[in-house]
PDB file of N, CA and C in Angstrom:
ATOM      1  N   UNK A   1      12.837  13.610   0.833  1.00  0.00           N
ATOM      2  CA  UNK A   1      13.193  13.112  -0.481  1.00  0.00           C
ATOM      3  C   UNK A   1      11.922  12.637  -1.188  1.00  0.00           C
ATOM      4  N   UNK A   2      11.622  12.960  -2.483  1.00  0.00           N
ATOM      5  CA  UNK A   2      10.532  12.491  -3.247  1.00  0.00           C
ATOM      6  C   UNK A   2      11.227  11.307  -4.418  1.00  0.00           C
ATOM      7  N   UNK A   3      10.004  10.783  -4.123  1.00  0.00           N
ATOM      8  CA  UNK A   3      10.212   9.293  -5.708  1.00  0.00           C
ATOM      9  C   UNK A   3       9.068   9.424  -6.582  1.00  0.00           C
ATOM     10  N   UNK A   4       9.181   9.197  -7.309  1.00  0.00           N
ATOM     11  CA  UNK A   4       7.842   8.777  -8.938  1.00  0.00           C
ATOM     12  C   UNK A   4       8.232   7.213  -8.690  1.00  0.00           C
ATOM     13  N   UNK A   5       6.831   7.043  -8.308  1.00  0.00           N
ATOM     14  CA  UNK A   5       6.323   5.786  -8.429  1.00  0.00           C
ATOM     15  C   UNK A   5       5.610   4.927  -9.476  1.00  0.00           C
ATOM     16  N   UNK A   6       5.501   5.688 -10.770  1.00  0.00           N
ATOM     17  CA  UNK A   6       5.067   5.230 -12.101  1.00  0.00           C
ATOM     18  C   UNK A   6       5.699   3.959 -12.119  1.00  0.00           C
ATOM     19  N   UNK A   7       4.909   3.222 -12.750  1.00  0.00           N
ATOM     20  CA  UNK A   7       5.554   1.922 -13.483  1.00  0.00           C
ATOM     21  C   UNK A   7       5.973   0.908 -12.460  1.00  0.00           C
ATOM     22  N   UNK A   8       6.435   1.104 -10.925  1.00  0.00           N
ATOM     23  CA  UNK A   8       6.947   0.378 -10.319  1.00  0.00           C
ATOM     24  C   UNK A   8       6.208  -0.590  -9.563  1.00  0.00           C
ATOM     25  N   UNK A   9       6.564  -1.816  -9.193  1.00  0.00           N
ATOM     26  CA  UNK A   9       5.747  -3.239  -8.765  1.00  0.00           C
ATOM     27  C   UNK A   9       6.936  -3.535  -7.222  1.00  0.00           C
ATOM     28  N   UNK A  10       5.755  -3.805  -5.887  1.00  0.00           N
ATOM     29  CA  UNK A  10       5.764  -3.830  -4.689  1.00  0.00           C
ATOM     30  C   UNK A  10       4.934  -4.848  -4.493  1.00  0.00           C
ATOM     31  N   UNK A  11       5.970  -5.848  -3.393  1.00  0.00           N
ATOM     32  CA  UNK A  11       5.378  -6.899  -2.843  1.00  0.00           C
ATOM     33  C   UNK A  11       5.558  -6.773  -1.202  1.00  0.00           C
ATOM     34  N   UNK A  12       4.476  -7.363  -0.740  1.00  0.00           N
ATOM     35  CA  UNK A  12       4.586  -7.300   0.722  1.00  0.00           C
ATOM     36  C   UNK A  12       5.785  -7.894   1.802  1.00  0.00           C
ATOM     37  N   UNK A  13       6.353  -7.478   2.423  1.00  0.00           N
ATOM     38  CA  UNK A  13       7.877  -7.761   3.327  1.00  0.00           C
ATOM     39  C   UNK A  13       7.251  -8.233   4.391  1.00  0.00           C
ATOM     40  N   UNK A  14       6.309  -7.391   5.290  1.00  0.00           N
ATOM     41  CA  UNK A  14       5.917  -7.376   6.523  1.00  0.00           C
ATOM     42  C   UNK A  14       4.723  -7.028   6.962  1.00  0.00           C
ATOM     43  N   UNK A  15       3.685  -7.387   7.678  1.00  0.00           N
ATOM     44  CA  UNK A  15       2.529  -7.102   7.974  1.00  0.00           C
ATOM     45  C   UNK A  15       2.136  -7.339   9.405  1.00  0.00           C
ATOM     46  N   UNK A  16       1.064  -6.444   9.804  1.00  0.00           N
ATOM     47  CA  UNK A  16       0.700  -6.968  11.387  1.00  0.00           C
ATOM     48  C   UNK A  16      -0.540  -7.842  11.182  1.00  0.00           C
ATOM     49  N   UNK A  17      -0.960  -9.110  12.044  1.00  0.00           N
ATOM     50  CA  UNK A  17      -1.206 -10.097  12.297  1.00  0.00           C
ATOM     51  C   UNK A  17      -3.115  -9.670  11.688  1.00  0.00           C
ATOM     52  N   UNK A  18      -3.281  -8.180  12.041  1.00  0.00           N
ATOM     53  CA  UNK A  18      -5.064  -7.782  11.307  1.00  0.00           C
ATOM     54  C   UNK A  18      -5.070  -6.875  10.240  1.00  0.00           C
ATOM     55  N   UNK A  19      -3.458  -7.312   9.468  1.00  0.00           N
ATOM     56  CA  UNK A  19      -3.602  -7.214   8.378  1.00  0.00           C
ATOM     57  C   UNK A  19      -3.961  -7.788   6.802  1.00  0.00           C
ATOM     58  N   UNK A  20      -4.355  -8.133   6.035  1.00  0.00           N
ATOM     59  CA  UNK A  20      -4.864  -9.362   4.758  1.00  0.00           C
ATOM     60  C   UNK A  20      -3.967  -9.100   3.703  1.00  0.00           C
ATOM     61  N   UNK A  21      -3.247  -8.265   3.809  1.00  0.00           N
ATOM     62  CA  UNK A  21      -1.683  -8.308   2.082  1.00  0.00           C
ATOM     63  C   UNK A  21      -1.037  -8.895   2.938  1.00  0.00           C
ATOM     64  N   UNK A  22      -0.031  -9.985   2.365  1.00  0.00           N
ATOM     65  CA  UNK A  22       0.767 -10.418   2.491  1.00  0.00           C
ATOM     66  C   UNK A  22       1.591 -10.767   1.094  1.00  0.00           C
ATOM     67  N   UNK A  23       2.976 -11.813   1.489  1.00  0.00           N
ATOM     68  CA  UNK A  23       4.052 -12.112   0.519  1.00  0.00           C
ATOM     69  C   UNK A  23       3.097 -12.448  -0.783  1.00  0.00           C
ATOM     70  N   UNK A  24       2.402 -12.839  -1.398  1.00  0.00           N
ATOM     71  CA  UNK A  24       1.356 -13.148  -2.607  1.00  0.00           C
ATOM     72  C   UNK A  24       0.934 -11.692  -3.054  1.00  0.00           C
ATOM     73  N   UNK A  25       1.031 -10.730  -2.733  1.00  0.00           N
ATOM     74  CA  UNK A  25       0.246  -9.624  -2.613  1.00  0.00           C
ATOM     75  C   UNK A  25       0.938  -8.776  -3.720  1.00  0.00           C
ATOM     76  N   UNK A  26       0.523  -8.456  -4.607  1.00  0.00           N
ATOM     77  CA  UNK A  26       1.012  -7.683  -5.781  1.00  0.00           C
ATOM     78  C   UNK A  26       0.544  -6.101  -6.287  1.00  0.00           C
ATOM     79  N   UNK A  27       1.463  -5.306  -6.117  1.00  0.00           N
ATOM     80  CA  UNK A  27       0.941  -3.826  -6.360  1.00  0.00           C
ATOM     81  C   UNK A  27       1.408  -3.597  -7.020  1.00  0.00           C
ATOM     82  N   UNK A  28       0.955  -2.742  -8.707  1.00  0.00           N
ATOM     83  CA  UNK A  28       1.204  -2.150  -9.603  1.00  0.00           C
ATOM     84  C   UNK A  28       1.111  -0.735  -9.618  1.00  0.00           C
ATOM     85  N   UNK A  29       2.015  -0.087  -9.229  1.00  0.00           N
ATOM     86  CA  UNK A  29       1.599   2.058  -8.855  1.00  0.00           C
ATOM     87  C   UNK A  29       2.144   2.616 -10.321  1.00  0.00           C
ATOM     88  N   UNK A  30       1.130   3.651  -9.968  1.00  0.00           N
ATOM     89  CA  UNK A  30       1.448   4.359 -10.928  1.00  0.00           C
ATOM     90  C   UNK A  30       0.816   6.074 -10.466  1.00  0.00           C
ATOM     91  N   UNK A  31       1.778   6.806 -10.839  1.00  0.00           N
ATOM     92  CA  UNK A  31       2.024   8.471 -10.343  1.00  0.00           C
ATOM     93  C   UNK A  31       1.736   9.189 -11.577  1.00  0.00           C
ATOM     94  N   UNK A  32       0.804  10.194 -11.541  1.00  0.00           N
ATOM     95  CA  UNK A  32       0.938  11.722 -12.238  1.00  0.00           C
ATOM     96  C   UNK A  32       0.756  12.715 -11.388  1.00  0.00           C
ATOM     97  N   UNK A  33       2.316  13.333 -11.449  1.00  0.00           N
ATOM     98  CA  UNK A  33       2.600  14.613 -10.401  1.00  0.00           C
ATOM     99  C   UNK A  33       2.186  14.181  -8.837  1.00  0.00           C
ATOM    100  N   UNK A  34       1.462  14.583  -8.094  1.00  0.00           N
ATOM    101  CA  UNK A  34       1.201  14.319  -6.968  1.00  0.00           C
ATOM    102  C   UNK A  34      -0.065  13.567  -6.486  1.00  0.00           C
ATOM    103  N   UNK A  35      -0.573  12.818  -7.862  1.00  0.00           N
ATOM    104  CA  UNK A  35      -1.375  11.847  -7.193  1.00  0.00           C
ATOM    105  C   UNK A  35      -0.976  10.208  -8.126  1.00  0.00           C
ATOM    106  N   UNK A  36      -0.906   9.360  -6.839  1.00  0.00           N
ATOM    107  CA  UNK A  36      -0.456   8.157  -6.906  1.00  0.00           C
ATOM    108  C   UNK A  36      -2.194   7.257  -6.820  1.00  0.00           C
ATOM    109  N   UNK A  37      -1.519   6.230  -7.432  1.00  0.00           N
ATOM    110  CA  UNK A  37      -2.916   4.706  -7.477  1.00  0.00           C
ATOM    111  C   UNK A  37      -2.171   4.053  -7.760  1.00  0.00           C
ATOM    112  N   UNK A  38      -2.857   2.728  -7.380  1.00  0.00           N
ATOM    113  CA  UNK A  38      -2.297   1.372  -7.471  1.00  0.00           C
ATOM    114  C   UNK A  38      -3.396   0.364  -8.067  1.00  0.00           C
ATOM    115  N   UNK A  39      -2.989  -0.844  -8.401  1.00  0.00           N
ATOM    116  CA  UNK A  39      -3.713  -1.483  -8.146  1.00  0.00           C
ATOM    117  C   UNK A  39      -3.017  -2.885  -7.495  1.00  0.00           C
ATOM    118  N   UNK A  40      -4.302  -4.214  -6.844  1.00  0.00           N
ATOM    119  CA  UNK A  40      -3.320  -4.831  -6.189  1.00  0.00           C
ATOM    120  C   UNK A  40      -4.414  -5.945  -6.089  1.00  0.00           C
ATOM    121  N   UNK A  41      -3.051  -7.300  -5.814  1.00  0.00           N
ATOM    122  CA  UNK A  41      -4.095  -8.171  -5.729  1.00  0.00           C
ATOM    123  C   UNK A  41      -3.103 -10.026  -5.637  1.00  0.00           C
ATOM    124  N   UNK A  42      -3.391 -10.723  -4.927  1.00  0.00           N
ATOM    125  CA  UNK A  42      -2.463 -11.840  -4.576  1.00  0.00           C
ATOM    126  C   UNK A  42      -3.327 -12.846  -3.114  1.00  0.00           C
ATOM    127  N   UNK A  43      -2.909 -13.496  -3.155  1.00  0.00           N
ATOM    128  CA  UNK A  43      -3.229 -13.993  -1.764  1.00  0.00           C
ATOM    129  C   UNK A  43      -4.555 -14.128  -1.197  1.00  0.00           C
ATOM    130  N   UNK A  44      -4.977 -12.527  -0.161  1.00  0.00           N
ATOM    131  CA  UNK A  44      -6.406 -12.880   0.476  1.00  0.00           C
ATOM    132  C   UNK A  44      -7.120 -12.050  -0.130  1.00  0.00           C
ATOM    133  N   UNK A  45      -6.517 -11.255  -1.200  1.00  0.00           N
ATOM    134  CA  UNK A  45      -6.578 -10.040  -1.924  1.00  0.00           C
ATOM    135  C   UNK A  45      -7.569 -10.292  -3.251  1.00  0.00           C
ATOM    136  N   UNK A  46      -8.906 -10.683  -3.987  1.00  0.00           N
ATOM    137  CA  UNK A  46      -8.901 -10.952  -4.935  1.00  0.00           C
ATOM    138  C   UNK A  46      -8.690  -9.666  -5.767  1.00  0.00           C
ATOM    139  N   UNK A  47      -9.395  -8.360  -5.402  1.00  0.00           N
ATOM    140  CA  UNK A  47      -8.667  -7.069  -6.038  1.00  0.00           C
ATOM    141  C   UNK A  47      -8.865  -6.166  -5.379  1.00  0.00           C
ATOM    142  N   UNK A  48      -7.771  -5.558  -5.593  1.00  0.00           N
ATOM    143  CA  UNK A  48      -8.101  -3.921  -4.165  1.00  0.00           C
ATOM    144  C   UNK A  48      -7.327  -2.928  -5.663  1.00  0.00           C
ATOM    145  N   UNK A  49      -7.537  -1.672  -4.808  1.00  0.00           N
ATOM    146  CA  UNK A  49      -7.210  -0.209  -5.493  1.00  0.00           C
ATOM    147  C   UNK A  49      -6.849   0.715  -4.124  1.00  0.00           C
ATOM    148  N   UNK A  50      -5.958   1.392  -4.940  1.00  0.00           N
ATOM    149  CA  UNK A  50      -5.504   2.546  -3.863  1.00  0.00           C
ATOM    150  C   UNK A  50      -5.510   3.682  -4.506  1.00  0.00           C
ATOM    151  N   UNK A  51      -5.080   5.215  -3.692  1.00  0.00           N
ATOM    152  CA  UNK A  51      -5.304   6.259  -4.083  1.00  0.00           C
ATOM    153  C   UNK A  51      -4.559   7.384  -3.126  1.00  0.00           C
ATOM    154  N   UNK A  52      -3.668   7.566  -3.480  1.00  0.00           N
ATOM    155  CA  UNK A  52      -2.915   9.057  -2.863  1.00  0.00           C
ATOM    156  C   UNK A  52      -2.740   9.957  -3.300  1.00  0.00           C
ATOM    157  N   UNK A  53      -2.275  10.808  -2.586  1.00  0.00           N
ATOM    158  CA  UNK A  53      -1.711  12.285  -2.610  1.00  0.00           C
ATOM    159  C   UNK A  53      -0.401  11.999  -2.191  1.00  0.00           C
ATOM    160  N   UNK A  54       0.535  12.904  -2.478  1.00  0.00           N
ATOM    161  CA  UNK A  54       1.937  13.155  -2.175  1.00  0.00           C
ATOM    162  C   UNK A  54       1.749  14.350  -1.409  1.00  0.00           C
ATOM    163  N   UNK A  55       2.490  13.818   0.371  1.00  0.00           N
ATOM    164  CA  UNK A  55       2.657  15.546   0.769  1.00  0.00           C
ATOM    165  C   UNK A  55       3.913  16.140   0.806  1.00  0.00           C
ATOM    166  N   UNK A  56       3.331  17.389   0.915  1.00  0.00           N
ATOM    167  CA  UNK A  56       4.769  18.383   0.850  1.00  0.00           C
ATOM    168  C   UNK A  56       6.113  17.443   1.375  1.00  0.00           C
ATOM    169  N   UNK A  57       5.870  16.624   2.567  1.00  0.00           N
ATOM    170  CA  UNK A  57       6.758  16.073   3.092  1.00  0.00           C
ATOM    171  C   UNK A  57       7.521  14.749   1.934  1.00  0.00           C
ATOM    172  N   UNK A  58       6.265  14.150   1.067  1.00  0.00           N
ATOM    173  CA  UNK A  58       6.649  12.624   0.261  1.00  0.00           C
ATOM    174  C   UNK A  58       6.113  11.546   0.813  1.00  0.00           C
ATOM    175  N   UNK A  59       5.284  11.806   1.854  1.00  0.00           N
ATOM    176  CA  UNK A  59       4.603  11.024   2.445  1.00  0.00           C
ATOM    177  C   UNK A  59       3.371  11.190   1.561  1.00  0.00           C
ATOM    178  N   UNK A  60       2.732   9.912   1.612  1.00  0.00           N
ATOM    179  CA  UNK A  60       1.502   9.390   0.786  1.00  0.00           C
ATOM    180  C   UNK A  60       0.337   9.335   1.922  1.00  0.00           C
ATOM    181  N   UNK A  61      -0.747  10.372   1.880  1.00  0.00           N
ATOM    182  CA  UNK A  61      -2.141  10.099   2.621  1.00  0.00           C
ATOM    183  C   UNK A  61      -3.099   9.329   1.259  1.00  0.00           C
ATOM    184  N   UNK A  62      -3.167   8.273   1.951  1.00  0.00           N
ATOM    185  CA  UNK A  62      -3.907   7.094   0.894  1.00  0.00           C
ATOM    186  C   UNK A  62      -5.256   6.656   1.761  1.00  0.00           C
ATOM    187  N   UNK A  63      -5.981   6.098   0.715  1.00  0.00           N
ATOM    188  CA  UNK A  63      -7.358   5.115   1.096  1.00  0.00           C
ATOM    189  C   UNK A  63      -7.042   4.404  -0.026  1.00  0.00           C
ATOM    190  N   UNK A  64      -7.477   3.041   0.649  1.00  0.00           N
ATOM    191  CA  UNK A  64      -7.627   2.164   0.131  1.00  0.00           C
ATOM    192  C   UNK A  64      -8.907   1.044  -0.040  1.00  0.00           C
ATOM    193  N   UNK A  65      -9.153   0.361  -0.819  1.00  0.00           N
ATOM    194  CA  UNK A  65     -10.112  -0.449  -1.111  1.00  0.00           C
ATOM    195  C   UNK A  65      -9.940  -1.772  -1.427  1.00  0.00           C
ATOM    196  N   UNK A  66     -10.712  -3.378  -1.313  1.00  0.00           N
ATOM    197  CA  UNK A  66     -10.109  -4.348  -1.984  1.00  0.00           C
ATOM    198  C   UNK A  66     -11.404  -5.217  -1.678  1.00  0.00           C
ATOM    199  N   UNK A  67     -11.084  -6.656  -2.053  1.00  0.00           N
ATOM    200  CA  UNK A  67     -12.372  -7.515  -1.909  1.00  0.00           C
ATOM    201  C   UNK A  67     -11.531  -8.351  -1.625  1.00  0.00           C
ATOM    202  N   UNK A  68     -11.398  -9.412  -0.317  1.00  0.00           N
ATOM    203  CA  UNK A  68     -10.832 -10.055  -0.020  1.00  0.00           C
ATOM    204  C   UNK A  68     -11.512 -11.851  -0.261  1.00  0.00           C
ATOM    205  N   UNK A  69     -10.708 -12.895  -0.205  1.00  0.00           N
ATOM    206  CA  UNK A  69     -11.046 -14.065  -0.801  1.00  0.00           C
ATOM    207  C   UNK A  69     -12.649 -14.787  -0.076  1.00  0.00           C
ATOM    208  N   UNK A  70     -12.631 -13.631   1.282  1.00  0.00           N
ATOM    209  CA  UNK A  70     -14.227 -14.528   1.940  1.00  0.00           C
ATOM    210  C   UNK A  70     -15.160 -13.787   1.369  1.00  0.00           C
ATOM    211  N   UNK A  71     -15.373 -12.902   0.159  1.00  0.00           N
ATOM    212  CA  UNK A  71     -16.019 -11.509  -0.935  1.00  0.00           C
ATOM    213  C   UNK A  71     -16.673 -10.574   0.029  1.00  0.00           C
ATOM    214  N   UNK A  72     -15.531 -10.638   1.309  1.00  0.00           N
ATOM    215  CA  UNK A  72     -15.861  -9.227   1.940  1.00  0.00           C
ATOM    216  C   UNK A  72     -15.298  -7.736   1.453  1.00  0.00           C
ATOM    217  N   UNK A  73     -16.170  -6.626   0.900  1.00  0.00           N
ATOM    218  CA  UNK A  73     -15.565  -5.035   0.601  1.00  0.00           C
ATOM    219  C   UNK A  73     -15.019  -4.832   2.294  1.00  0.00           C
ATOM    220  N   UNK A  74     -13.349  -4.570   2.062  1.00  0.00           N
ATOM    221  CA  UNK A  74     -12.357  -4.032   2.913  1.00  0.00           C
ATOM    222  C   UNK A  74     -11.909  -2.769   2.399  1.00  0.00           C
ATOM    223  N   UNK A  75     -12.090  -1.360   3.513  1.00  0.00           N
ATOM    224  CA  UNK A  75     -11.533   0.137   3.249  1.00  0.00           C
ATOM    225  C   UNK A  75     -10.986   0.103   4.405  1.00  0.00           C
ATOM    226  N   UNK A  76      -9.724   0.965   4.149  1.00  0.00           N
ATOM    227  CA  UNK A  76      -8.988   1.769   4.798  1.00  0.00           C
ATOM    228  C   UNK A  76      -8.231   2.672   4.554  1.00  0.00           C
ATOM    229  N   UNK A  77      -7.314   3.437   5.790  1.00  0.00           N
ATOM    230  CA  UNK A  77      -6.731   4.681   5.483  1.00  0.00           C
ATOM    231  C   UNK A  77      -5.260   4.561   5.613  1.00  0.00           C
ATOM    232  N   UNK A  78      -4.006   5.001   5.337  1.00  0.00           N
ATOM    233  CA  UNK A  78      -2.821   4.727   5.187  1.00  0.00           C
ATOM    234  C   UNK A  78      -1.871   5.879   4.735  1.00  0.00           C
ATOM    235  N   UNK A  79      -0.959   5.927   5.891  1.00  0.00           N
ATOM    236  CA  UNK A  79       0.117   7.029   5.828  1.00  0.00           C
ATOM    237  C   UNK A  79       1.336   5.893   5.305  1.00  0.00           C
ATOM    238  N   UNK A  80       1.685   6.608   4.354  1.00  0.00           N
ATOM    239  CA  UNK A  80       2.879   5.774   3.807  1.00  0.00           C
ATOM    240  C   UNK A  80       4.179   6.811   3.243  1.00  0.00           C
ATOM    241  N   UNK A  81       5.112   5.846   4.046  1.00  0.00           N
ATOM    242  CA  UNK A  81       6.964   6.704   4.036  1.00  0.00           C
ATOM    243  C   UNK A  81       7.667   5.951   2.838  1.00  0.00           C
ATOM    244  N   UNK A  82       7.897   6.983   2.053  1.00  0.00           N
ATOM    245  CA  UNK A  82       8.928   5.853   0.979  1.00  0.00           C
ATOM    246  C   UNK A  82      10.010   6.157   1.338  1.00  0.00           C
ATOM    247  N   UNK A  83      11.004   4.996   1.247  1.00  0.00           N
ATOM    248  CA  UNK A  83      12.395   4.974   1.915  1.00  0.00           C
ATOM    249  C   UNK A  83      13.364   4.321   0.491  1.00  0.00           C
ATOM    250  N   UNK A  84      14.470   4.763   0.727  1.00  0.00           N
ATOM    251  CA  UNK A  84      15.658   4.517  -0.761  1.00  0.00           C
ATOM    252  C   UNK A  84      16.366   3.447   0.388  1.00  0.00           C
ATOM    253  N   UNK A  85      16.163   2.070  -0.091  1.00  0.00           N
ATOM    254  CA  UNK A  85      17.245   0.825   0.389  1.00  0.00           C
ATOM    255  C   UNK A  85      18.313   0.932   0.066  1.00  0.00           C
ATOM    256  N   UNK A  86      19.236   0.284   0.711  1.00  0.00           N
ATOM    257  CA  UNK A  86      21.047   0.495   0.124  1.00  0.00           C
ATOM    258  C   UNK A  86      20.966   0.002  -1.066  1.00  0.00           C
ATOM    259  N   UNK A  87      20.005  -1.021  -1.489  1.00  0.00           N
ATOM    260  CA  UNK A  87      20.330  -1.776  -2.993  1.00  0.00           C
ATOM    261  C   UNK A  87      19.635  -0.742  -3.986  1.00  0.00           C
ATOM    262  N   UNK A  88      19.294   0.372  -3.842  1.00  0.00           N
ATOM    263  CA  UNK A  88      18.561   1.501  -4.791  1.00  0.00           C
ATOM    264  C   UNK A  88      17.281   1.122  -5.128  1.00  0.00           C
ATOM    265  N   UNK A  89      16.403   0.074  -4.566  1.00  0.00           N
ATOM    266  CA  UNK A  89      14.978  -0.296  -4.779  1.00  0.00           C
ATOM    267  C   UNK A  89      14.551   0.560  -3.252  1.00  0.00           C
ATOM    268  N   UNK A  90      12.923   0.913  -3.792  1.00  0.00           N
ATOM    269  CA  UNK A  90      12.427   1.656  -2.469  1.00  0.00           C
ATOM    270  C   UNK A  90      11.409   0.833  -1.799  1.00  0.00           C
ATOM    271  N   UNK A  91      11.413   1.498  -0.342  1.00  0.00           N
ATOM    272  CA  UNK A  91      10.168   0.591   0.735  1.00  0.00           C
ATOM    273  C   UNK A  91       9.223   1.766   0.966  1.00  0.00           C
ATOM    274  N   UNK A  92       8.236   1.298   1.005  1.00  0.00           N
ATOM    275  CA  UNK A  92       7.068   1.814   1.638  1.00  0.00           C
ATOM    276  C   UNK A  92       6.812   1.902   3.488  1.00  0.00           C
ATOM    277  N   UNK A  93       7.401   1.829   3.820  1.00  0.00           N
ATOM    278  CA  UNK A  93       6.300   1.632   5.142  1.00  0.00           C
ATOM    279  C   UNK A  93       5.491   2.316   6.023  1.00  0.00           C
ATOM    280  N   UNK A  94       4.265   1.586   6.064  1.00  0.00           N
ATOM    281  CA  UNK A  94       2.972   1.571   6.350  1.00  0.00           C
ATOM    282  C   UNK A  94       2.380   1.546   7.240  1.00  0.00           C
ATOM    283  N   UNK A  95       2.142   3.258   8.005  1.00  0.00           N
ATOM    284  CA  UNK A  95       1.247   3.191   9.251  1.00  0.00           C
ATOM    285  C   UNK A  95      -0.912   3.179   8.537  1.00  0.00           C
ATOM    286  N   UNK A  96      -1.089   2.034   9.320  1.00  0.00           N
ATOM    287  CA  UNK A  96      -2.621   1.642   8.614  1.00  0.00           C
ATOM    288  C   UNK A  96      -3.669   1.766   9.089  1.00  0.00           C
ATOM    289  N   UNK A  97      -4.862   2.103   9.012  1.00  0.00           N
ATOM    290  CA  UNK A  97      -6.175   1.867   9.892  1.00  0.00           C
ATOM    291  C   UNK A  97      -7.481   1.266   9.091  1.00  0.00           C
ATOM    292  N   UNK A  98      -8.072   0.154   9.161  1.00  0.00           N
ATOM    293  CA  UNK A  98      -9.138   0.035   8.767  1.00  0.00           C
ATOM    294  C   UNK A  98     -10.315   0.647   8.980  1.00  0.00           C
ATOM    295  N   UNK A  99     -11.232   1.425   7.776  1.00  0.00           N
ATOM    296  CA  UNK A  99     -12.569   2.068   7.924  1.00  0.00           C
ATOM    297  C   UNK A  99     -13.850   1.737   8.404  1.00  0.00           C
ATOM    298  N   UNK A 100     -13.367   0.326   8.700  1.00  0.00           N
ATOM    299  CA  UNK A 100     -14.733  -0.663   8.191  1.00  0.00           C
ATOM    300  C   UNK A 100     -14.206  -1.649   9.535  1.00  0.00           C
ATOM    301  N   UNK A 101     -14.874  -2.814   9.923  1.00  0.00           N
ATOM    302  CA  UNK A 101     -15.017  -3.973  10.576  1.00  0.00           C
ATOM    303  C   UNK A 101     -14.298  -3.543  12.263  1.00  0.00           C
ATOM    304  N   UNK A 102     -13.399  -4.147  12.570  1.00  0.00           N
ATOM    305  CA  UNK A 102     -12.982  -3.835  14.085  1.00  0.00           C
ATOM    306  C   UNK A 102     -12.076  -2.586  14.111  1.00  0.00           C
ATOM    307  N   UNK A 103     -12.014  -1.543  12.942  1.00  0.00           N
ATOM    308  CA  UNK A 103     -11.250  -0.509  12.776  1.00  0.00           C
ATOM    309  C   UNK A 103     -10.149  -0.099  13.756  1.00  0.00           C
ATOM    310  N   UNK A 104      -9.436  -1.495  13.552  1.00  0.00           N
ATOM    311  CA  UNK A 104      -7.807  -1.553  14.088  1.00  0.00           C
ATOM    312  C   UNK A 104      -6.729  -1.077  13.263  1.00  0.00           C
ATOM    313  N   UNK A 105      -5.632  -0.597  13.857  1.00  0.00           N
ATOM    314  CA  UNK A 105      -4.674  -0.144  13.189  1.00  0.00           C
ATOM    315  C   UNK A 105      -3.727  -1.236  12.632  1.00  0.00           C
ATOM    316  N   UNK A 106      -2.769  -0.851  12.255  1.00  0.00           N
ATOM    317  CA  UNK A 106      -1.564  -1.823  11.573  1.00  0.00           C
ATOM    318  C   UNK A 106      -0.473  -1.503  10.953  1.00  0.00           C
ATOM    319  N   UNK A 107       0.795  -1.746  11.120  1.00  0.00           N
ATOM    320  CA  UNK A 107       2.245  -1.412  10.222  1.00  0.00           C
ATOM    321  C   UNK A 107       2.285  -2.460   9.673  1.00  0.00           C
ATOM    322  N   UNK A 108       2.470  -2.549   8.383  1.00  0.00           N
ATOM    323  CA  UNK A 108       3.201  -2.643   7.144  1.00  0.00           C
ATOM    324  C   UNK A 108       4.299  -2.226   6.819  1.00  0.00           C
ATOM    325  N   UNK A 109       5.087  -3.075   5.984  1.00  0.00           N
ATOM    326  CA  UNK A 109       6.514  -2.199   4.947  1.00  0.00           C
ATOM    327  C   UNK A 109       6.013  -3.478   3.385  1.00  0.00           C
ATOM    328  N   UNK A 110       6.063  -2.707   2.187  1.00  0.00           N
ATOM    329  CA  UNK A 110       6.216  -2.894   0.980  1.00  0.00           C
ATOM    330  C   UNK A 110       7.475  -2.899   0.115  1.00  0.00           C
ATOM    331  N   UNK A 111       8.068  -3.901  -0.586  1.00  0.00           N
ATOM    332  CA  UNK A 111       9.662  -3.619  -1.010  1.00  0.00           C
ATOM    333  C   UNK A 111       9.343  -3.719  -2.849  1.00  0.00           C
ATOM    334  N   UNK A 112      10.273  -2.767  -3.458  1.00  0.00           N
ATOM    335  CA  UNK A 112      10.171  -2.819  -4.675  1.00  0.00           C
ATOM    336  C   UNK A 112      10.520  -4.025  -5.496  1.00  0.00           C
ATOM    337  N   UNK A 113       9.750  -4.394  -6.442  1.00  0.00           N
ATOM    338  CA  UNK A 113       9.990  -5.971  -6.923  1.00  0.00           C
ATOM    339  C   UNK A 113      10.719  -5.883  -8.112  1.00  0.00           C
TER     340      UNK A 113
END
């Protein structure tokens, strides 16, 4: 199943423990045709940016970027599933890897705000 993600605003649900978005964490997406960006920013977040592709499947191969509140540059890479909730708002969730520092992985889920 595919979604257009234009216009729509996602806040963080769930995160693993070496992850830095959390509930404060604010994403603004926006889609033309099969490439998605965001931007984002809350919490440990002072500003990050994202950047996908849509695959054949609707899955999102993303990198991401941000500057977190200690003004460390944080990259990483991110497979993301959009899912239709019973209440008709969609989730993201987020298999993650950081590019940079102890390049650990991480799940995430994002819920539509």
């Amino acid at each position: 199943m595919k979604f257009n993600l234009e216009g729509k605003t996602f806040r963080s649900a769930t995160n693993t423990d070496n992850g830095e978005v959390g509930a404060e964490t604010v994403f603004n997406y926006h889609q033309k045709e099969r490439v998605v960006w965001a931007e984002y920013e809350g919490g440990e977040i002072l500003k990050g940016h994202l950047v996908a592709t849509v695959l054949p499947s609707g899955k999102l191969d993303m990198r991401y970027h941000h500057v977190n509140v200690r003004g460390e540059l944080m990259i990483g890479q991110c497979l993301s599933t959009p899912e239709l909730m019973s209440d008709g708002k969609l989730k993201l969730k987020e298999e993650w890897q950081w590019l940079c520092g102890d390049m650990s992985s991480g799940y995430s889920e994002v819920v539509e705000h």
